[in-house]
PDB file of N, CA and C in Angstrom:
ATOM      1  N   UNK A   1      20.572  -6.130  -5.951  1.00  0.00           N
ATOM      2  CA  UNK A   1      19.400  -5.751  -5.173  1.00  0.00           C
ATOM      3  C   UNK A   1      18.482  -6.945  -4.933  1.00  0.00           C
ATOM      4  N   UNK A   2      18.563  -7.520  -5.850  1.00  0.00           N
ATOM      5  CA  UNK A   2      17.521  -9.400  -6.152  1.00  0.00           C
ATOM      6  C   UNK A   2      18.033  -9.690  -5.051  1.00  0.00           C
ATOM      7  N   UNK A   3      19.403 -10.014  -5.414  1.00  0.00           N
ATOM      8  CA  UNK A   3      19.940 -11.305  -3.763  1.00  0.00           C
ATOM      9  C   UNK A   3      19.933 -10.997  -2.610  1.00  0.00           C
ATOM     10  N   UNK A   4      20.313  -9.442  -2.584  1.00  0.00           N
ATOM     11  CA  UNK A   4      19.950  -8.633  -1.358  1.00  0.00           C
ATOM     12  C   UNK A   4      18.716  -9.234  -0.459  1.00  0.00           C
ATOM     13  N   UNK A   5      17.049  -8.722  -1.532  1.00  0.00           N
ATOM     14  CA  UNK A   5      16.069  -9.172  -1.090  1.00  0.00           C
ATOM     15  C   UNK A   5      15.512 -10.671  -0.893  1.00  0.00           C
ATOM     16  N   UNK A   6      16.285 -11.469  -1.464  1.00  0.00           N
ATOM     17  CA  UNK A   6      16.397 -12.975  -1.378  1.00  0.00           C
ATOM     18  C   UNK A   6      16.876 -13.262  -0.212  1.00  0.00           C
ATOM     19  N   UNK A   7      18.171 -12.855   0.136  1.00  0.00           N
ATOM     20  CA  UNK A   7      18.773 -12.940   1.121  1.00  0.00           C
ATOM     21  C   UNK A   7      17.885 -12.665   2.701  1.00  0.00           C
ATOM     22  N   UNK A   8      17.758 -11.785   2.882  1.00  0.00           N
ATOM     23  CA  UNK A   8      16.922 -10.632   3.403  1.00  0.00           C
ATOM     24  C   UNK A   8      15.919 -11.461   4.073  1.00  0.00           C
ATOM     25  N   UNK A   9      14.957 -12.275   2.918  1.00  0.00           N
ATOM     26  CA  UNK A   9      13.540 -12.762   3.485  1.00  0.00           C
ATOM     27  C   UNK A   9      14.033 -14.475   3.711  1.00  0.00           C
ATOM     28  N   UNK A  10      15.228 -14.573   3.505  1.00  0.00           N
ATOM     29  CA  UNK A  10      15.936 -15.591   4.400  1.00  0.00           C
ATOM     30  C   UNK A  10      15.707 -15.688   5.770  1.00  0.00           C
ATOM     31  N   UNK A  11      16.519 -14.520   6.052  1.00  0.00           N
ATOM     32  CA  UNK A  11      17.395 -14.545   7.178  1.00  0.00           C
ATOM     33  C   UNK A  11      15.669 -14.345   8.313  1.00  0.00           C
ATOM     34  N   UNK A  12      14.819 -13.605   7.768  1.00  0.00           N
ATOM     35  CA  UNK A  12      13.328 -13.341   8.375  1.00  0.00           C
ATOM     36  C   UNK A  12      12.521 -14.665   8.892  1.00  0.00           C
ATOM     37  N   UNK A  13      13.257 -15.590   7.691  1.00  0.00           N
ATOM     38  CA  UNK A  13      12.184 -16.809   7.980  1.00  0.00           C
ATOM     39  C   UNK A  13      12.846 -17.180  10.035  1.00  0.00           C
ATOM     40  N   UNK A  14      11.576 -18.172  10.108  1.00  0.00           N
ATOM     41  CA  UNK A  14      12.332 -18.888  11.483  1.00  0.00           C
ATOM     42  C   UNK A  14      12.967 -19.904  11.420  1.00  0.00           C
ATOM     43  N   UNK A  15      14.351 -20.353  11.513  1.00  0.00           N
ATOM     44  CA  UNK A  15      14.533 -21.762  11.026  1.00  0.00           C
ATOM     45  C   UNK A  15      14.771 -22.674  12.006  1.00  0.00           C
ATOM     46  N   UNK A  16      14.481 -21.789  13.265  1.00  0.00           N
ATOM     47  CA  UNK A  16      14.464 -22.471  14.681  1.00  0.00           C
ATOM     48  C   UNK A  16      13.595 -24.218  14.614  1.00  0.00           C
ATOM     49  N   UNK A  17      14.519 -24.915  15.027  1.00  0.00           N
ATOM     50  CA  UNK A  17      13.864 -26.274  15.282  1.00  0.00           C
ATOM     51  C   UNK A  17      14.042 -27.086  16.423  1.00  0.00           C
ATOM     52  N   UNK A  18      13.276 -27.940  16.588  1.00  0.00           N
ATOM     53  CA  UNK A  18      14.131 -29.063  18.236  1.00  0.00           C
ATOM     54  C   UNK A  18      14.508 -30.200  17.466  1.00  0.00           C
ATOM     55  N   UNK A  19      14.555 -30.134  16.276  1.00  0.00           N
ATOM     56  CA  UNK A  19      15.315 -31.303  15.326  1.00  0.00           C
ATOM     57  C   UNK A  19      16.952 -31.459  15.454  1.00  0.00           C
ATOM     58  N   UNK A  20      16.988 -32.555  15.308  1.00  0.00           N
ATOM     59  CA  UNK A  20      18.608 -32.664  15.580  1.00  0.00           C
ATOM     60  C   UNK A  20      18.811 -32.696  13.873  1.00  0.00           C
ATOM     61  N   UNK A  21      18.012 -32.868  13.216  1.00  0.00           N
ATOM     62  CA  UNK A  21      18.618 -33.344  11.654  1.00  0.00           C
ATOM     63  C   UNK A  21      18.174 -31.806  11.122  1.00  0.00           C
ATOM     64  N   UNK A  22      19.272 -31.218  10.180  1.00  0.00           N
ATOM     65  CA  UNK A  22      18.664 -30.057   9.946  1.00  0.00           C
ATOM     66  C   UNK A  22      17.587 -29.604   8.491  1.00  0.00           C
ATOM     67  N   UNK A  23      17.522 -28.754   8.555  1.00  0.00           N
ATOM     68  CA  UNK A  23      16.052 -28.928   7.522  1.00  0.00           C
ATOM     69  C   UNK A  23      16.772 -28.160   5.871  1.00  0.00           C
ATOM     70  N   UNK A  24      16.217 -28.693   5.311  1.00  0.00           N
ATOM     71  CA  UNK A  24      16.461 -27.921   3.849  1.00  0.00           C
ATOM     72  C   UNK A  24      15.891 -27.608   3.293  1.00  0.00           C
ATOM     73  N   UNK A  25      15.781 -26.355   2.407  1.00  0.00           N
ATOM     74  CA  UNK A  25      15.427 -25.263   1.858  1.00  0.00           C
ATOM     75  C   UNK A  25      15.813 -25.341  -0.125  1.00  0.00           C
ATOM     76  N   UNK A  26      14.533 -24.660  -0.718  1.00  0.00           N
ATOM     77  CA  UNK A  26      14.654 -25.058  -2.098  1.00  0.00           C
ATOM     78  C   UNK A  26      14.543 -23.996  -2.679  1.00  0.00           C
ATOM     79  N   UNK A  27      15.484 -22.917  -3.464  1.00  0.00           N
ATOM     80  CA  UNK A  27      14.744 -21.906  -3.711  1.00  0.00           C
ATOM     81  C   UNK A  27      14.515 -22.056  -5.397  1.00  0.00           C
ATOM     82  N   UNK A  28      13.504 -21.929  -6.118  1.00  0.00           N
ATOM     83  CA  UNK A  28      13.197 -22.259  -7.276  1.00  0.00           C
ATOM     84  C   UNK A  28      12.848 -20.903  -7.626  1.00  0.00           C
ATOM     85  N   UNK A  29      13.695 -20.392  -8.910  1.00  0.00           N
ATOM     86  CA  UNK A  29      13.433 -19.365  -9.931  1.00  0.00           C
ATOM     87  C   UNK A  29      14.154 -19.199 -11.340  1.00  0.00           C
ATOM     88  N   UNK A  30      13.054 -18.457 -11.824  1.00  0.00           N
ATOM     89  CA  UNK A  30      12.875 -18.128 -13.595  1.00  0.00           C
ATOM     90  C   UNK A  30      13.251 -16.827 -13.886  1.00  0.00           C
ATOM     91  N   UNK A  31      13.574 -16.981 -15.152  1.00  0.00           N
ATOM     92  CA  UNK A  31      13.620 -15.442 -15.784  1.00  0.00           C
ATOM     93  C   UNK A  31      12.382 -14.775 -15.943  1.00  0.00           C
ATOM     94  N   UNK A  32      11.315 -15.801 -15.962  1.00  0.00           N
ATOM     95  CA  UNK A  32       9.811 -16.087 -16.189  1.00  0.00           C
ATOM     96  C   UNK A  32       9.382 -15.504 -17.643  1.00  0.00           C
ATOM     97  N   UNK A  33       8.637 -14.926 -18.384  1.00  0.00           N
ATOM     98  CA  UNK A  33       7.753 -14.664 -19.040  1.00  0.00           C
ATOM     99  C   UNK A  33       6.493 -14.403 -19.507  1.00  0.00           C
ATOM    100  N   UNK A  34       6.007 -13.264 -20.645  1.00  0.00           N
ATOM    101  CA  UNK A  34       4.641 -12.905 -20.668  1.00  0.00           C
ATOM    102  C   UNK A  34       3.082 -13.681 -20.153  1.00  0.00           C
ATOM    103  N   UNK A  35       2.514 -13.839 -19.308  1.00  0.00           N
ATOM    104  CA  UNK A  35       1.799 -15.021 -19.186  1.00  0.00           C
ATOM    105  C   UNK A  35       0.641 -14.878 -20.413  1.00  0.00           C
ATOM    106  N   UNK A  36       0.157 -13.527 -21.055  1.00  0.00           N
ATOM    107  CA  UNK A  36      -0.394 -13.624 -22.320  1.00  0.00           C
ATOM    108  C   UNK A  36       0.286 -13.372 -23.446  1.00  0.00           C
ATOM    109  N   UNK A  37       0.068 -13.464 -24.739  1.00  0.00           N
ATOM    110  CA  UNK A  37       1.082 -13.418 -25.617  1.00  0.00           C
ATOM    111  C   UNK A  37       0.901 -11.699 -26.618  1.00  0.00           C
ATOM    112  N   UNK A  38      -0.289 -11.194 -25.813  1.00  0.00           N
ATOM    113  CA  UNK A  38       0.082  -9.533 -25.497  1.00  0.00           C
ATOM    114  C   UNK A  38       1.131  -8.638 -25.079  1.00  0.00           C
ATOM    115  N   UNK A  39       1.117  -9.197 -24.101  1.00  0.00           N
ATOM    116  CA  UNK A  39       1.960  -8.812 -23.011  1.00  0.00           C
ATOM    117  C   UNK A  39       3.391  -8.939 -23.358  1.00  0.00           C
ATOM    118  N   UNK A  40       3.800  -9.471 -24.255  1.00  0.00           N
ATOM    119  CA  UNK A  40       5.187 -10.067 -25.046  1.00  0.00           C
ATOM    120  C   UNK A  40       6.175  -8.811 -25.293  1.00  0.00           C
ATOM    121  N   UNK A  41       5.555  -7.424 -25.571  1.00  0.00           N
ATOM    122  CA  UNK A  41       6.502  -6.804 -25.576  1.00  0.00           C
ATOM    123  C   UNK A  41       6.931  -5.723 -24.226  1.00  0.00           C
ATOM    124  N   UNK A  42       5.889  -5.620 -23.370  1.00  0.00           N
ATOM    125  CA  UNK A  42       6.272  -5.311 -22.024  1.00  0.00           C
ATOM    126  C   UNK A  42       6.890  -6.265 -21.634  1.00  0.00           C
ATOM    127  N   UNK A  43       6.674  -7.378 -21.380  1.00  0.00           N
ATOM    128  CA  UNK A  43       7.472  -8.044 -20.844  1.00  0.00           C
ATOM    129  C   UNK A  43       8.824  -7.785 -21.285  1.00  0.00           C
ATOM    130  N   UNK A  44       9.603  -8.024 -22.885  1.00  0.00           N
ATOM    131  CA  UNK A  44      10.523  -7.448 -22.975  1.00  0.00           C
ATOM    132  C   UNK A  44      11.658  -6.118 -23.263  1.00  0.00           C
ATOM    133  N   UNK A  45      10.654  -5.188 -22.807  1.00  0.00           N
ATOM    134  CA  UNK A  45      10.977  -3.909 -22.533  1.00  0.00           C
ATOM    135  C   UNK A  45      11.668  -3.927 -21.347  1.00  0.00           C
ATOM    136  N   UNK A  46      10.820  -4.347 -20.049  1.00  0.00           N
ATOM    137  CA  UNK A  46      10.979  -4.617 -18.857  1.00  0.00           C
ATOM    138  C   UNK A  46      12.463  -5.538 -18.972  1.00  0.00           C
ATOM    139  N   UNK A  47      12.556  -6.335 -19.406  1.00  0.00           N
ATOM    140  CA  UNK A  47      13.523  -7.547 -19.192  1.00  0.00           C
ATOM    141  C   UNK A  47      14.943  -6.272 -19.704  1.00  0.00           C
ATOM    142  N   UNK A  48      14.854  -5.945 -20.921  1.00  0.00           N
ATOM    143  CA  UNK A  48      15.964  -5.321 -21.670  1.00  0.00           C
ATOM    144  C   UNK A  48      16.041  -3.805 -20.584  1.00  0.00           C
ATOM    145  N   UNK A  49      15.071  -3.049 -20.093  1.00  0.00           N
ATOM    146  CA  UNK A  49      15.703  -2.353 -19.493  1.00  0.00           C
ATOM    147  C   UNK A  49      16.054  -2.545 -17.996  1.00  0.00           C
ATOM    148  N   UNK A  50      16.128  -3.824 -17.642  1.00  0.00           N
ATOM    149  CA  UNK A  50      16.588  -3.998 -16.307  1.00  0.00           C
ATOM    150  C   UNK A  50      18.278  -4.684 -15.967  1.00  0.00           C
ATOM    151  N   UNK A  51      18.791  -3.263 -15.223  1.00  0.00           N
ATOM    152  CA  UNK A  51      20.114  -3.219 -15.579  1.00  0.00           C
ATOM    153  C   UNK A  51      21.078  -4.682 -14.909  1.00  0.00           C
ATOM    154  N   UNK A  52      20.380  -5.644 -13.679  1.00  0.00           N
ATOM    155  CA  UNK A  52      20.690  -6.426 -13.324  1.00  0.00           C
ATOM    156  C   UNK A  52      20.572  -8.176 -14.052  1.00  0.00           C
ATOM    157  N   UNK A  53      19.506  -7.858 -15.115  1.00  0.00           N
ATOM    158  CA  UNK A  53      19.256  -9.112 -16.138  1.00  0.00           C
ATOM    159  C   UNK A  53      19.964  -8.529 -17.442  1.00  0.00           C
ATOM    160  N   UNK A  54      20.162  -7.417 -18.385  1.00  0.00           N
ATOM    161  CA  UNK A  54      20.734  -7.178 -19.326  1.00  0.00           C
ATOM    162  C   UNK A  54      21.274  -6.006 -19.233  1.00  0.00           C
ATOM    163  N   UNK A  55      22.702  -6.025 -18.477  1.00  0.00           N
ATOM    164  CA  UNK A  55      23.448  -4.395 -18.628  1.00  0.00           C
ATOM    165  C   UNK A  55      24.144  -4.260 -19.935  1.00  0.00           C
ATOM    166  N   UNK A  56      23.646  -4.864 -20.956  1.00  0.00           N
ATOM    167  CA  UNK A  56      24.749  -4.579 -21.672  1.00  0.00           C
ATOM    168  C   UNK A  56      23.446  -2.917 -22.651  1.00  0.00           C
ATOM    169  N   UNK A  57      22.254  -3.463 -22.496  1.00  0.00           N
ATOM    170  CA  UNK A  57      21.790  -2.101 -22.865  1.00  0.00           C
ATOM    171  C   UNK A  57      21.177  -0.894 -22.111  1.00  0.00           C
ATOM    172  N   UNK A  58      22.228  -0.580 -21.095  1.00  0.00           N
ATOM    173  CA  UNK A  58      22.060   0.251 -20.001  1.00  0.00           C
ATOM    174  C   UNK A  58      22.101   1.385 -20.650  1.00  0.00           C
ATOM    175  N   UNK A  59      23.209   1.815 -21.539  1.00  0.00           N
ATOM    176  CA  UNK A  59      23.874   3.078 -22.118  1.00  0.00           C
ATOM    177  C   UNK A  59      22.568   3.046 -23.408  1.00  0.00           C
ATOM    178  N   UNK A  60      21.282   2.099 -23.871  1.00  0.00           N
ATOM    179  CA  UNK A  60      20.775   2.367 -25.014  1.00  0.00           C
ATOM    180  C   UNK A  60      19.294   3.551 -25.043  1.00  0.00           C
ATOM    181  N   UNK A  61      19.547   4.269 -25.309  1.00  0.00           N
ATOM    182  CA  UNK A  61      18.189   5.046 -25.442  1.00  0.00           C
ATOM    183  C   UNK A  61      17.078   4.106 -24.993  1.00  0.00           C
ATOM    184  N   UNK A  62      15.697   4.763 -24.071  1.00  0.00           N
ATOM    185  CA  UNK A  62      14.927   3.718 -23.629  1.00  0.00           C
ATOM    186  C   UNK A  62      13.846   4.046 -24.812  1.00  0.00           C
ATOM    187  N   UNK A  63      14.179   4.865 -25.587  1.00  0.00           N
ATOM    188  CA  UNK A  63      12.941   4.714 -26.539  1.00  0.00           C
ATOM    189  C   UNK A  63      12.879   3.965 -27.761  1.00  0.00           C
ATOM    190  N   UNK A  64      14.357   3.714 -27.991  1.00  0.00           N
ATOM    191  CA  UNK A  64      15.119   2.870 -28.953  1.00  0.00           C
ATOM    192  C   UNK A  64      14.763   1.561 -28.276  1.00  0.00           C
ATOM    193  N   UNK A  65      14.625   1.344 -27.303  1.00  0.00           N
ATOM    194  CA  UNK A  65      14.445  -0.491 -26.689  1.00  0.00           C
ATOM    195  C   UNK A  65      12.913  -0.462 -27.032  1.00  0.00           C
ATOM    196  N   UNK A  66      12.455   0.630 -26.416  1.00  0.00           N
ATOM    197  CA  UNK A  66      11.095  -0.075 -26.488  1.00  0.00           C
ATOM    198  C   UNK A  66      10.188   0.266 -27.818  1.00  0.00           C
ATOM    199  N   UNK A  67      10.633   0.948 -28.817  1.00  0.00           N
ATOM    200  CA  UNK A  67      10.781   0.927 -30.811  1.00  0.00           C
ATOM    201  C   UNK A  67      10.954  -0.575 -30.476  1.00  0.00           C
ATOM    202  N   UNK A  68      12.322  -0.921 -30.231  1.00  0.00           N
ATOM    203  CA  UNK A  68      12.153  -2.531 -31.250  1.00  0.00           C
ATOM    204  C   UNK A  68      11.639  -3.484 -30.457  1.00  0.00           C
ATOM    205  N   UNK A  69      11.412  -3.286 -28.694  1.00  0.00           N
ATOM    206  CA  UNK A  69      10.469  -4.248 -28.066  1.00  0.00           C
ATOM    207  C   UNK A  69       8.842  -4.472 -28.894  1.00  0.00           C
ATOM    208  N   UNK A  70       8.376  -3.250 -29.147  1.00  0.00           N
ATOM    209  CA  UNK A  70       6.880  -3.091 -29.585  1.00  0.00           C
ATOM    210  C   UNK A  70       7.264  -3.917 -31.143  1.00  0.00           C
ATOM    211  N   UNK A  71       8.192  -3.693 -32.064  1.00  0.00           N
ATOM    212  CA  UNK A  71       8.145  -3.759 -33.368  1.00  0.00           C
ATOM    213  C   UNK A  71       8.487  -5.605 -33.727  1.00  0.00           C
ATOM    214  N   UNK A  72       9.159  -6.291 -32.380  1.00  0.00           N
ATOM    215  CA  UNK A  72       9.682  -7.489 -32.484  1.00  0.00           C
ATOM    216  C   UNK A  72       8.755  -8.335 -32.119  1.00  0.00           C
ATOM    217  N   UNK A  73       7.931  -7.774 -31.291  1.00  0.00           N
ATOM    218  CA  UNK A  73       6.977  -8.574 -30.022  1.00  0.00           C
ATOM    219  C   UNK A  73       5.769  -8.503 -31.167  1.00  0.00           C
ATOM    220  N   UNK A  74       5.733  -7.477 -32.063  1.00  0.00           N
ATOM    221  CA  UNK A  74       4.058  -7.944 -32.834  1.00  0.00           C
ATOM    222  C   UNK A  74       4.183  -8.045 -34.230  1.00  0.00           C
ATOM    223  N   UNK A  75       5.601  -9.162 -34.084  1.00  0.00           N
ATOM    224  CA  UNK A  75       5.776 -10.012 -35.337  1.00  0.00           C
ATOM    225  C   UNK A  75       6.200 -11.318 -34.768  1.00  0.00           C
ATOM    226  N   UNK A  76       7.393 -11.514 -34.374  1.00  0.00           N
ATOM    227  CA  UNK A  76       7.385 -13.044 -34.487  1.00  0.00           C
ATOM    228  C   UNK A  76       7.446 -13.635 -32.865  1.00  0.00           C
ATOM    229  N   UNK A  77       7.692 -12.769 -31.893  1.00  0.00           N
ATOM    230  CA  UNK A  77       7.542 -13.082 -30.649  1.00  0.00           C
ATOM    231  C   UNK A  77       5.953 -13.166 -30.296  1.00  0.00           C
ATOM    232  N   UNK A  78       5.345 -12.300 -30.444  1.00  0.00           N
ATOM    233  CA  UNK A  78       3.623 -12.793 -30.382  1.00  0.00           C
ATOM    234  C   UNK A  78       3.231 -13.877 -31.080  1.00  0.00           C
ATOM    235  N   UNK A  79       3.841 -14.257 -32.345  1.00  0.00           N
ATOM    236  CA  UNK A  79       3.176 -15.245 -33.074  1.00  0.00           C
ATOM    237  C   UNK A  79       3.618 -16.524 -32.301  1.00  0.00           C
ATOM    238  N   UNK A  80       4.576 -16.344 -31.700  1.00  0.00           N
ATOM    239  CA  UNK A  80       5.575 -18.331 -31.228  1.00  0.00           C
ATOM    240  C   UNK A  80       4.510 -18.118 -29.951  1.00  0.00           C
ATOM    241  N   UNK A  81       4.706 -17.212 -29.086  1.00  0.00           N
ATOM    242  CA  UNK A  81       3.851 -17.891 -28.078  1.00  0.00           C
ATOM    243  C   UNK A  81       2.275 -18.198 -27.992  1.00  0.00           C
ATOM    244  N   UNK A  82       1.839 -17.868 -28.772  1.00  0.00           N
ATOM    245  CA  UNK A  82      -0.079 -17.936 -29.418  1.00  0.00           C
ATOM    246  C   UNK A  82       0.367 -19.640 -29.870  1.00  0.00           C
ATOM    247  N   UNK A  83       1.863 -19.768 -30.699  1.00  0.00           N
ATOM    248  CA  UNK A  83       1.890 -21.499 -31.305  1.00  0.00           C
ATOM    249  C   UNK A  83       2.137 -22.177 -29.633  1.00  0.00           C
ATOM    250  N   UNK A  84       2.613 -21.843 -28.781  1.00  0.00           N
ATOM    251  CA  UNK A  84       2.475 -22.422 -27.619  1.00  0.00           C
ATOM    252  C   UNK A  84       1.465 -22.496 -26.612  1.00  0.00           C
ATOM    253  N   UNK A  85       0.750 -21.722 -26.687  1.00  0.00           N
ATOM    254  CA  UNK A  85      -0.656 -21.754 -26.135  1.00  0.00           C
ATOM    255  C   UNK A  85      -0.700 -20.238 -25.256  1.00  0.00           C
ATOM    256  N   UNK A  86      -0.378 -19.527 -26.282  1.00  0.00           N
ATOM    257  CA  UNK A  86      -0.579 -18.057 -25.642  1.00  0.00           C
ATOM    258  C   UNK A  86      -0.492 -17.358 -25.021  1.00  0.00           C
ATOM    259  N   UNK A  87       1.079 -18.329 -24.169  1.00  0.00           N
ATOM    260  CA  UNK A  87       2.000 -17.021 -23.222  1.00  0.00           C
ATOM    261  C   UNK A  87       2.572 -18.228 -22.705  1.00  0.00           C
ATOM    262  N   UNK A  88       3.730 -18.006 -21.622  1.00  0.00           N
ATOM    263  CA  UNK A  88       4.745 -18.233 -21.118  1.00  0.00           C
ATOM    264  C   UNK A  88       4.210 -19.843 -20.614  1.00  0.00           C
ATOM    265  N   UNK A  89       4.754 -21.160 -20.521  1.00  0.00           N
ATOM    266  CA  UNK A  89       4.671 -21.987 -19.906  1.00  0.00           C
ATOM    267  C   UNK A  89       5.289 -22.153 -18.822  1.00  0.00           C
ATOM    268  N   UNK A  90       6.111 -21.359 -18.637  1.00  0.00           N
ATOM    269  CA  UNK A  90       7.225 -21.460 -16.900  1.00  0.00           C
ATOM    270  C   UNK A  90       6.653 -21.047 -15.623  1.00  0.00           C
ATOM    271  N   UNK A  91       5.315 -19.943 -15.601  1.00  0.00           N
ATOM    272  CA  UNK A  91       4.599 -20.084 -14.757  1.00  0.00           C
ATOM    273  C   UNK A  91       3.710 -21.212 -13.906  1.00  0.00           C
ATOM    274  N   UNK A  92       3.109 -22.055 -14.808  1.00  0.00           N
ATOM    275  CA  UNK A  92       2.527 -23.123 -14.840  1.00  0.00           C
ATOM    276  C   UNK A  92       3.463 -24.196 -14.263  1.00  0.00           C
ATOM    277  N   UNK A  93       4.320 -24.169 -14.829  1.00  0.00           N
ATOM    278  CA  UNK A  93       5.758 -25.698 -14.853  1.00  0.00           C
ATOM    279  C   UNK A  93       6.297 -25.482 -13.302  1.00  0.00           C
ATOM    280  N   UNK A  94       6.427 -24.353 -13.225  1.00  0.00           N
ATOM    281  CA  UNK A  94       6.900 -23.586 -11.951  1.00  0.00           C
ATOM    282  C   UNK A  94       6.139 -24.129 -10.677  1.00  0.00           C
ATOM    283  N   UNK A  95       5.145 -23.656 -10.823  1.00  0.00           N
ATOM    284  CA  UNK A  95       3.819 -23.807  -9.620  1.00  0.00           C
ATOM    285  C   UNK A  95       3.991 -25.477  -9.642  1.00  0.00           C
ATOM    286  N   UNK A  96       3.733 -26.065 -10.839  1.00  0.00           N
ATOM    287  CA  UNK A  96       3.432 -27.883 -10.600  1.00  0.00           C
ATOM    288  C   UNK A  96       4.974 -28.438 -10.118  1.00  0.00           C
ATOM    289  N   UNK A  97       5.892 -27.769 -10.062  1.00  0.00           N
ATOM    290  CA  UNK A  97       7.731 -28.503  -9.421  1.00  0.00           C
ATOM    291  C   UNK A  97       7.484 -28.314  -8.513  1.00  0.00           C
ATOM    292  N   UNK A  98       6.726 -26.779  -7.631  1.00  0.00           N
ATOM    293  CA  UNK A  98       6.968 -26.363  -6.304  1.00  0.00           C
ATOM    294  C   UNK A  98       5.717 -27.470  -5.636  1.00  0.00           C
ATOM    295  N   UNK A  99       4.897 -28.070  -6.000  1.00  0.00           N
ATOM    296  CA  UNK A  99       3.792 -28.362  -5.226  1.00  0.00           C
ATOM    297  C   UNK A  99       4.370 -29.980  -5.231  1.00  0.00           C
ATOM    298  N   UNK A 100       5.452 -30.118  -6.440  1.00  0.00           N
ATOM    299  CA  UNK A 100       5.500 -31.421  -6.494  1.00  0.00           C
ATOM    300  C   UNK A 100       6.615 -32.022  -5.071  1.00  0.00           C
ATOM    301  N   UNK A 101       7.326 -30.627  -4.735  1.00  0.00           N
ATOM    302  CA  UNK A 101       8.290 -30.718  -4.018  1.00  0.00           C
ATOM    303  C   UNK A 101       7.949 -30.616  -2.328  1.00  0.00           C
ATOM    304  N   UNK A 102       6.732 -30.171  -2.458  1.00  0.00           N
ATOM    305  CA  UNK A 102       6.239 -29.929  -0.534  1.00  0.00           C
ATOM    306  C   UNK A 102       5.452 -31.032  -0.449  1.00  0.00           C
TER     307      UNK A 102
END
């Protein structure tokens, strides 16, 4: 469904040019992550029940994922990203490649 819509807002862009040299295109993406270190176990609730990033726990009870999302995320997954500065750095890293690249 991702590449679908990747695809999709491709084909939308205009890539019409009077250039003889043709133009190139960069597409930059993440698995991304919590941007607060709250947010740590939605975020991986979300991640584990999405059947196109992890099918292998498609068949798992969703109340069983999100038991050990809540129970994992406010022990040692909240604590690492608070030691990193309190949520995801790939947002940030992300934005400064794309600006570095236009």
């Amino acid at each position: 469904y991702r590449s679908y819509q990747i695809l999709y807002a491709m084909n939308r862009l205009n890539f019409a040019t009077t250039d003889k040299k043709p133009k190139t295109g960069i597409l930059m993406m993440n698995l991304g992550g919590p941007l607060k270190a709250e947010n740590a176990a939605d975020f991986m609730y979300n991640m584990f029940t999405d059947k196109q990033t992890v099918p292998v726990f498609e068949k798992v009870p969703r109340w069983l994922i999100r038991w050990f999302c809540n129970r994992r995320a406010s022990k040692s997954v909240i604590q690492k990203y608070n030691e990193i500065g309190g949520g995801t750095p790939l947002y940030d890293w992300t934005h400064k490649q794309g600006s570095k690249m236009c």
